[in-house]
N, C-alpha and C. Protein backbone atom coordinates (compact mmCIF):
# COMPACT_ATOMS: atom_id res chain seq x y z
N UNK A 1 -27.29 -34.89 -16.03
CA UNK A 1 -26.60 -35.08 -14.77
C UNK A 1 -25.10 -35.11 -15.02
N UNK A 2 -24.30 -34.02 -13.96
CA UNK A 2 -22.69 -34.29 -14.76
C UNK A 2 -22.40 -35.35 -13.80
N UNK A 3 -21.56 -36.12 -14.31
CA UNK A 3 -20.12 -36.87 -13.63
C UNK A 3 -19.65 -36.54 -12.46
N UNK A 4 -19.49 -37.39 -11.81
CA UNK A 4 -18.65 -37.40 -10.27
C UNK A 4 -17.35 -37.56 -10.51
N UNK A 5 -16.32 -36.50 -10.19
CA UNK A 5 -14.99 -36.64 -10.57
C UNK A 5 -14.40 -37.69 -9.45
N UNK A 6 -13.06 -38.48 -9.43
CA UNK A 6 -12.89 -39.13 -8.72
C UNK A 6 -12.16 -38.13 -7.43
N UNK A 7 -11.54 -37.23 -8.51
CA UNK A 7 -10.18 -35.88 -7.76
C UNK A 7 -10.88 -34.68 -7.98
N UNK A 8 -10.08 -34.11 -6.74
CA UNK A 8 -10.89 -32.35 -7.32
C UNK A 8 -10.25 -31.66 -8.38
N UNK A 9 -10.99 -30.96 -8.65
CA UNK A 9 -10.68 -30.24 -9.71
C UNK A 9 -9.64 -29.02 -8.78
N UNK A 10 -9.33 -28.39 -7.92
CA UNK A 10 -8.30 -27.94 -7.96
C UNK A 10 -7.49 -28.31 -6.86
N UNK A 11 -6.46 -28.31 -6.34
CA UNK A 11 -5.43 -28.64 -4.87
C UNK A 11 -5.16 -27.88 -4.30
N UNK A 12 -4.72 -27.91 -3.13
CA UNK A 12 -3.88 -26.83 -2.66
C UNK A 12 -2.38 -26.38 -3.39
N UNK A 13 -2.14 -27.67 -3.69
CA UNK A 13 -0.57 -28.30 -3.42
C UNK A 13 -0.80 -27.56 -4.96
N UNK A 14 0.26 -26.81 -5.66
CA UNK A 14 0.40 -26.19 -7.19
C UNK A 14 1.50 -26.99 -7.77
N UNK A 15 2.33 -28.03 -7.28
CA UNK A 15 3.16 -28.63 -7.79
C UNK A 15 2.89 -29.98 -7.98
N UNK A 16 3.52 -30.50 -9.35
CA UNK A 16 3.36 -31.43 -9.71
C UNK A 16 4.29 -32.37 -10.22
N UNK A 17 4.46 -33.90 -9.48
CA UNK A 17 5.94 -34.58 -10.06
C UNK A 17 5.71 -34.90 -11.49
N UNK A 18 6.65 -34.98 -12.36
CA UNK A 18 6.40 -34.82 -13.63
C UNK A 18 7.88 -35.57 -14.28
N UNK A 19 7.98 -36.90 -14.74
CA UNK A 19 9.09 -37.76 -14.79
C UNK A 19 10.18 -36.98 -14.44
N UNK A 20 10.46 -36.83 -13.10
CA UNK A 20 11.66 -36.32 -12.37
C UNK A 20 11.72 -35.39 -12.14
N UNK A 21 10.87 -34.34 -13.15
CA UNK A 21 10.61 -32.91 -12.79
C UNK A 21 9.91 -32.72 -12.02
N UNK A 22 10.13 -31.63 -11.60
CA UNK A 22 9.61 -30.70 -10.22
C UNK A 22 9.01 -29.56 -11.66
N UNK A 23 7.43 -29.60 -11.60
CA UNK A 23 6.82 -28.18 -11.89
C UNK A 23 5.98 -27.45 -11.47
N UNK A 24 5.86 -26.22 -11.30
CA UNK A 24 5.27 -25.61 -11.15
C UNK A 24 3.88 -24.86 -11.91
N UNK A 25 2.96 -25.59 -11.54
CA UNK A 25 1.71 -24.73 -12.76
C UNK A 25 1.33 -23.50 -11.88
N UNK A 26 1.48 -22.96 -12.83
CA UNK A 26 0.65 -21.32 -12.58
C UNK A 26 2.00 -20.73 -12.29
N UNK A 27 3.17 -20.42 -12.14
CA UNK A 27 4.36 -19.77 -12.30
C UNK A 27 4.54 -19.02 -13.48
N UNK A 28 5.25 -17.88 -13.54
CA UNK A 28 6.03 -17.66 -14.79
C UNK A 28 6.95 -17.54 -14.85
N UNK A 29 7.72 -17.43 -15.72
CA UNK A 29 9.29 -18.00 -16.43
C UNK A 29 10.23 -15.84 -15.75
N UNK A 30 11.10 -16.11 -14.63
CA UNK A 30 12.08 -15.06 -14.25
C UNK A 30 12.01 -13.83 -15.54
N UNK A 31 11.98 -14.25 -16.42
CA UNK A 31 12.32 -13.07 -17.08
C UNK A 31 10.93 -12.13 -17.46
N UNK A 32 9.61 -12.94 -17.58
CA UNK A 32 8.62 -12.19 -17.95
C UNK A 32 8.07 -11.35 -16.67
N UNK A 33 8.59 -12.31 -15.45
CA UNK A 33 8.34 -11.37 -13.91
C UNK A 33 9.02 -9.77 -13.80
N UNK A 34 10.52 -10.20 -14.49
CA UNK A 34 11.14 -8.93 -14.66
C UNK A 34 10.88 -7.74 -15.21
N UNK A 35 10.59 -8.18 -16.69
CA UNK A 35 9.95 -7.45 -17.22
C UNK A 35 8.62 -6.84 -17.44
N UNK A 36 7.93 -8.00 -16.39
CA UNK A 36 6.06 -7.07 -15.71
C UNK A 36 6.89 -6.24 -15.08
N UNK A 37 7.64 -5.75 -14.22
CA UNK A 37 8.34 -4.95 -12.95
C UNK A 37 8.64 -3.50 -13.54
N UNK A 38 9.87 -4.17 -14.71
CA UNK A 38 9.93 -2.88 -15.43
C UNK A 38 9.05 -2.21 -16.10
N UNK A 39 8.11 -2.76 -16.56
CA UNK A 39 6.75 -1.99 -17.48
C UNK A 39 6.33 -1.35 -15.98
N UNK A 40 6.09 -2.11 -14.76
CA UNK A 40 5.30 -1.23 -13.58
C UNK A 40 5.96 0.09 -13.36
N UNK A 41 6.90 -0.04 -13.17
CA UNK A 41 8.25 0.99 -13.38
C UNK A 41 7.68 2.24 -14.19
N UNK A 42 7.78 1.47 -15.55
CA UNK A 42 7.60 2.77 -16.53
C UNK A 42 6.35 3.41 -16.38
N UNK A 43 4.94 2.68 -15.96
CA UNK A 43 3.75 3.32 -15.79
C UNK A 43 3.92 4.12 -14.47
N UNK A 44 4.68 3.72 -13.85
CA UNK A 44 4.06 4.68 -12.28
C UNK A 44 5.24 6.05 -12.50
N UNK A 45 6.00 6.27 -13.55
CA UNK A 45 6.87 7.01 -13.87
C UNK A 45 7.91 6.67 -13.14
N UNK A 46 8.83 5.41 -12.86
CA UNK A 46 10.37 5.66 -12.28
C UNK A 46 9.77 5.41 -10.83
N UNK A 47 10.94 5.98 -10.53
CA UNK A 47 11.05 5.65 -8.62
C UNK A 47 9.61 6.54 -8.20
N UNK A 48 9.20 5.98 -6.67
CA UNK A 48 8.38 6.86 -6.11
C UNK A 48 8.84 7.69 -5.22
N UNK A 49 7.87 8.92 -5.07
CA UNK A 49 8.40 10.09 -4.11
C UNK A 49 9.11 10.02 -3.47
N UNK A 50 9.06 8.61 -2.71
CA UNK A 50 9.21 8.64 -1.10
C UNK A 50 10.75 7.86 -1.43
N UNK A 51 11.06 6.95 -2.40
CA UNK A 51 12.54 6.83 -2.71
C UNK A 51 13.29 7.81 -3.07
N UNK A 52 13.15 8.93 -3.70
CA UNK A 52 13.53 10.27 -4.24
C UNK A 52 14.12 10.91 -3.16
N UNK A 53 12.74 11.19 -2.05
CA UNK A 53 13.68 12.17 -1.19
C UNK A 53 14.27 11.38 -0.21
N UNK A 54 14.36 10.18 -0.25
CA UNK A 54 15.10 10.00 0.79
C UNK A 54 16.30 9.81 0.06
N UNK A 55 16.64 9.66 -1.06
CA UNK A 55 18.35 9.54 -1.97
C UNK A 55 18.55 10.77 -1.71
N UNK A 56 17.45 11.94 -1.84
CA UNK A 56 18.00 13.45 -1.91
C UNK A 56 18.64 13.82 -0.68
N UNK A 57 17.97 13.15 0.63
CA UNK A 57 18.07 13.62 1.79
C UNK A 57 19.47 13.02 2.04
N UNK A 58 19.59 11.58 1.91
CA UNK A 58 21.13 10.84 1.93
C UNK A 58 22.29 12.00 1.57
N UNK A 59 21.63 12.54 0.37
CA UNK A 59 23.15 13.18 -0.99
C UNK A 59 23.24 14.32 -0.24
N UNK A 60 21.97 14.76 0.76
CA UNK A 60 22.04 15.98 1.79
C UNK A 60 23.30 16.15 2.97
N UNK A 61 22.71 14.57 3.43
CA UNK A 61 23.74 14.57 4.66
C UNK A 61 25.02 14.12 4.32
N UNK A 62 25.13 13.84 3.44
CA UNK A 62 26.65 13.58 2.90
C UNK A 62 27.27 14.88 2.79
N UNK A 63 26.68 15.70 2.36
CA UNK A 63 27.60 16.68 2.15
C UNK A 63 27.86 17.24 2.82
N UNK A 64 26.88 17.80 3.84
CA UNK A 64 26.84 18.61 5.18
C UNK A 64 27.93 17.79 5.75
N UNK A 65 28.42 16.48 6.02
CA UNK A 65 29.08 16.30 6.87
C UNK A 65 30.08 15.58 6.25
N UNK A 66 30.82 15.83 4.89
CA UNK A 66 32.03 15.60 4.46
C UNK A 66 32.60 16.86 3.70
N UNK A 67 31.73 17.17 2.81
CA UNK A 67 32.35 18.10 1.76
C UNK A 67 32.08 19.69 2.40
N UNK A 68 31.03 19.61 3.07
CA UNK A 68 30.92 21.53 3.69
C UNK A 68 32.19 22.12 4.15
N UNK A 69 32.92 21.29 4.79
CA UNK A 69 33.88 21.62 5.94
C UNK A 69 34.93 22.24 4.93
């Protein structure tokens, strides 16, 4: 027969006071977020389509309506 816990085993609440600290369990540390981003980056090859042509389309209308004239 197991044990009756007094608390649940998980919360809503993910934060925990911690002598003055404020932490967060289950977070990770800014820089490893960054760098999951950039690895996503490198697997999906760089920007997607749909950012591409719309920089292309921008560098389009720029020109048509500064430098053509």
């Amino acid at each position: 027969m197991r044990p009756i816990l007094a608390t649940p085993l998980r919360t809503a609440n993910t934060t925990r006071q911690t002598a003055g600290l404020l932490l967060r369990l289950g977070a990770k540390p800014q820089t490893v977020q960054k760098y999951g981003k950039a690895k996503q980056q490198r697997i999906k090859g760089g920007i997607s389509a749909s950012q591409k042509e719309s920089t292309q389309r921008k560098q389009y209308l720029r020109w048509v309506l500064f430098e053509s004239k």
